[in-house]
N, C-alpha and C. Protein backbone atom coordinates (compact mmCIF):
# COMPACT_ATOMS: atom_id res chain seq x y z
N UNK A 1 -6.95 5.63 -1.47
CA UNK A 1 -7.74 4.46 -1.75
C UNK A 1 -7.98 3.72 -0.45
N UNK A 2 -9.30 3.57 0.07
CA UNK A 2 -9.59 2.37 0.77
C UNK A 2 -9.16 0.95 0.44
N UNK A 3 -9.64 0.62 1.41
CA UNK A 3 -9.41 -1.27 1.82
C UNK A 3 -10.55 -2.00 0.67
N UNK A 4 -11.44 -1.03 0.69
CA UNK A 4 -12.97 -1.39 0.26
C UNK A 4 -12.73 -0.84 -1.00
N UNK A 5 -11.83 0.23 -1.48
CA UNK A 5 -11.87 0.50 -3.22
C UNK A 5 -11.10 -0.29 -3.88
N UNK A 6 -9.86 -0.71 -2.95
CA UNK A 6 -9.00 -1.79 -3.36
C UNK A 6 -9.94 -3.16 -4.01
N UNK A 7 -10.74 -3.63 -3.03
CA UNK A 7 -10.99 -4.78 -3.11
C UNK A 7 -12.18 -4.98 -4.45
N UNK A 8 -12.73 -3.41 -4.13
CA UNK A 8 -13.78 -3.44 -5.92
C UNK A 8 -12.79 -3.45 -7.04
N UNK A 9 -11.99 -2.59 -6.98
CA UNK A 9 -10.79 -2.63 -8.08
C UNK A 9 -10.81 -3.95 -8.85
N UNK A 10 -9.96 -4.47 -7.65
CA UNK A 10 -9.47 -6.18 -7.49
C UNK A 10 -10.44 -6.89 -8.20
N UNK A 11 -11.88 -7.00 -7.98
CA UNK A 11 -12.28 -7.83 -8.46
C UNK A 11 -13.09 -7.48 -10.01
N UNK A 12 -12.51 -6.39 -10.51
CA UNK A 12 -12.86 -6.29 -12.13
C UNK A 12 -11.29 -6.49 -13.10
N UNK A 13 -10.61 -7.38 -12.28
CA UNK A 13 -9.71 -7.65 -13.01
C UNK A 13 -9.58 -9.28 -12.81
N UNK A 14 -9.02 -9.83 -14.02
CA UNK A 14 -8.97 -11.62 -14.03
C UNK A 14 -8.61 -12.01 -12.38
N UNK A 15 -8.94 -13.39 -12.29
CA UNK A 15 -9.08 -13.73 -10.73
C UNK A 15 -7.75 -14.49 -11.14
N UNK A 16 -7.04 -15.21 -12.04
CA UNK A 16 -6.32 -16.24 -12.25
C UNK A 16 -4.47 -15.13 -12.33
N UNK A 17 -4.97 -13.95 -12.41
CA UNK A 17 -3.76 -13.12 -12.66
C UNK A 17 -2.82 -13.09 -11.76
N UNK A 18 -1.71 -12.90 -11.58
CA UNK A 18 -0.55 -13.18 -10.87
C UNK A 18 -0.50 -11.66 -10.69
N UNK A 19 -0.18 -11.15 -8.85
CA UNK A 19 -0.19 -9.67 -8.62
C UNK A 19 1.59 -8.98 -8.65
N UNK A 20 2.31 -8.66 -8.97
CA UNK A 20 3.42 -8.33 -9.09
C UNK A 20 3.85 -6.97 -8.68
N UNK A 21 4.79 -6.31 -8.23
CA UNK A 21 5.35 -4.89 -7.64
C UNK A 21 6.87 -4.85 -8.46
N UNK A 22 6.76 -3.45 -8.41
CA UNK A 22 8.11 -2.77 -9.00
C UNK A 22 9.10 -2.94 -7.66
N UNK A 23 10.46 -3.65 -7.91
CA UNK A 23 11.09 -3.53 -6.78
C UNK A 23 12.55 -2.77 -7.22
N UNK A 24 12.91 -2.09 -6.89
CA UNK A 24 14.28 -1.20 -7.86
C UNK A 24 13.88 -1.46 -9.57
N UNK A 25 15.02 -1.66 -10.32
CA UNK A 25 14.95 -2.17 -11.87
C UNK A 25 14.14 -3.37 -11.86
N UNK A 26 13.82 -4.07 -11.36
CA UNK A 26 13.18 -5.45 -11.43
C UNK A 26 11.51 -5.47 -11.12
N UNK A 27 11.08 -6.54 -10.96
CA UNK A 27 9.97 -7.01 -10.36
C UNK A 27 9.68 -8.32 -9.18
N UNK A 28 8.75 -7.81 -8.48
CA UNK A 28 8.40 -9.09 -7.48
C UNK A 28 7.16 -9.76 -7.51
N UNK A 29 6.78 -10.73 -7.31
CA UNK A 29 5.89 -11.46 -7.13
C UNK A 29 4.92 -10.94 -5.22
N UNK A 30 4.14 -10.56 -5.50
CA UNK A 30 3.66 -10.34 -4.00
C UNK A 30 3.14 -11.34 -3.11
N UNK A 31 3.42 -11.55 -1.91
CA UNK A 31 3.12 -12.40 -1.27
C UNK A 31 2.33 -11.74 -0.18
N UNK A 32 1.22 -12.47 0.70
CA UNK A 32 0.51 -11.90 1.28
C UNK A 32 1.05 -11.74 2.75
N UNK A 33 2.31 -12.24 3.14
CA UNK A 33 2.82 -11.79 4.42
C UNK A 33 3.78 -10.52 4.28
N UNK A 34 3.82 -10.39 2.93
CA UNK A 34 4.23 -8.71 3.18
C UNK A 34 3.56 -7.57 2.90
N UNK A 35 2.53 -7.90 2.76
CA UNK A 35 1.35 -6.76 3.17
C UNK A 35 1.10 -7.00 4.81
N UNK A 36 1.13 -5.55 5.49
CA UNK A 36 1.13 -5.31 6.39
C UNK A 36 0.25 -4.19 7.13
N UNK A 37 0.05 -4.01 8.16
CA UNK A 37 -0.38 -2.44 8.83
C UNK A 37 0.21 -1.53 9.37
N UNK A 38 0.34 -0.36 8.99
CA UNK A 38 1.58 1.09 9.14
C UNK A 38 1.31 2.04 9.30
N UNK A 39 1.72 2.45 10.57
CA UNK A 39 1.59 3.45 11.00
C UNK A 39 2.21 5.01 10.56
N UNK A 40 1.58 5.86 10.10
CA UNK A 40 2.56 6.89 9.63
C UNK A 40 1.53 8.06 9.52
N UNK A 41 1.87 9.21 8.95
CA UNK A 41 1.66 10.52 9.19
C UNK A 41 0.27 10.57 8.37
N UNK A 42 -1.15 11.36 8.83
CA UNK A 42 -1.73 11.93 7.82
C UNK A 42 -1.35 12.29 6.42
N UNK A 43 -1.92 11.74 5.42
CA UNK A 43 -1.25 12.19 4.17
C UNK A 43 -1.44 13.81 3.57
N UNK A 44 0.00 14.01 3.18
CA UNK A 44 -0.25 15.90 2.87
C UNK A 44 -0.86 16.06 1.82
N UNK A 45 -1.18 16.95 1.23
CA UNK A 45 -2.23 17.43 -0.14
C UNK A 45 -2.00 16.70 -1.16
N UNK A 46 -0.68 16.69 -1.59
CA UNK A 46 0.15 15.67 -2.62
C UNK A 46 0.38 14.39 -2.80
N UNK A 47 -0.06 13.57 -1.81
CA UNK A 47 -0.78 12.32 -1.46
C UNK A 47 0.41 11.41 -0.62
N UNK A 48 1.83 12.16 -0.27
CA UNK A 48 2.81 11.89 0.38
C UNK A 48 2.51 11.57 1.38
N UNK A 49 2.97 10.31 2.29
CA UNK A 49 2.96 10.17 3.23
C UNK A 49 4.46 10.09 4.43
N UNK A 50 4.29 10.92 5.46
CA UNK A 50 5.75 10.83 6.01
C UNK A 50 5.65 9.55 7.04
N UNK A 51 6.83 9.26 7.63
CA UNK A 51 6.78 8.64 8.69
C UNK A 51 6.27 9.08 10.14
N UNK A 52 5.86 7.90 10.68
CA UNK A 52 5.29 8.73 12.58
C UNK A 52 6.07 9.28 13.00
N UNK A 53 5.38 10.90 13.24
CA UNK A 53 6.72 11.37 13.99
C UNK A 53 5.56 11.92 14.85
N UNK A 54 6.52 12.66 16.51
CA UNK A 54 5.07 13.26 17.61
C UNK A 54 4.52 13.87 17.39
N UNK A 55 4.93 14.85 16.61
CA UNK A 55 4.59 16.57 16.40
C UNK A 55 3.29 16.43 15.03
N UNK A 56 2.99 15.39 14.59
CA UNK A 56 1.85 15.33 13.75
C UNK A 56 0.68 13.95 13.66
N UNK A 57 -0.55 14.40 13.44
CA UNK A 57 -1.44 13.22 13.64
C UNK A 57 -0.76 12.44 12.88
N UNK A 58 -1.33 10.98 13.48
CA UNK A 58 -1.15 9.82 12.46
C UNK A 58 -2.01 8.70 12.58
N UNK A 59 -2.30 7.79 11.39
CA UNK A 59 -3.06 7.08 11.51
C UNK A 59 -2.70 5.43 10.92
N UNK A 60 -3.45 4.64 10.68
CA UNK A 60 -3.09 3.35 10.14
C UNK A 60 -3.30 3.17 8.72
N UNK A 61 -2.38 2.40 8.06
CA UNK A 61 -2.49 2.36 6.58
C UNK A 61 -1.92 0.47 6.22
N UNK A 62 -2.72 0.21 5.34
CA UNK A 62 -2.60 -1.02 5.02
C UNK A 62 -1.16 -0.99 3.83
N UNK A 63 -0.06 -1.38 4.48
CA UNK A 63 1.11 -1.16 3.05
C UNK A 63 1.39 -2.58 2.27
N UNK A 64 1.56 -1.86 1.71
CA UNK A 64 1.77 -3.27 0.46
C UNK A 64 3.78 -2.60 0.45
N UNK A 65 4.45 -3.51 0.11
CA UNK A 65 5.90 -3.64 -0.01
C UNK A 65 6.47 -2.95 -1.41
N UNK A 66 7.89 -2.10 -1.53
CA UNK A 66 8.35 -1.84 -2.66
C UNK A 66 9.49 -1.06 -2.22
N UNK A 67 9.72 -0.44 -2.53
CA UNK A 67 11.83 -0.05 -2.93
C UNK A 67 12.18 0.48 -1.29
């Protein structure tokens, strides 16, 4: 998903809604300083992404926070 599919997503759902994440057994409330930009591996076929390591491209990814 893009930045740009995110944001169409986003806006066919209520504007007044409260955004929330799975954090272990529980839930969080999201806040916008923990969305961030992350660096990490091309994603493999399976939509996994590893961490930066040398030996493989990598690129930037907008992360949102969770376990």
């Amino acid at each position: 998903m893009t930045v740009a599919e995110l944001i169409a997503y986003l806006q066919t759902q209520p504007q007044d809604m409260q955004v929330a994440y799975d954090c272990f057994s529980e839930h969080c409330l999201l806040e916008a300083d923990e969305i961030r930009q992350y660096e990490a591996c091309e994603p493999r076929p399976d939509g996994w992404i590893q961490r930066k390591r040398p030996d493989m491209p990598v690129r930037t990814y907008l992360m949102l926070p969770g376990n």
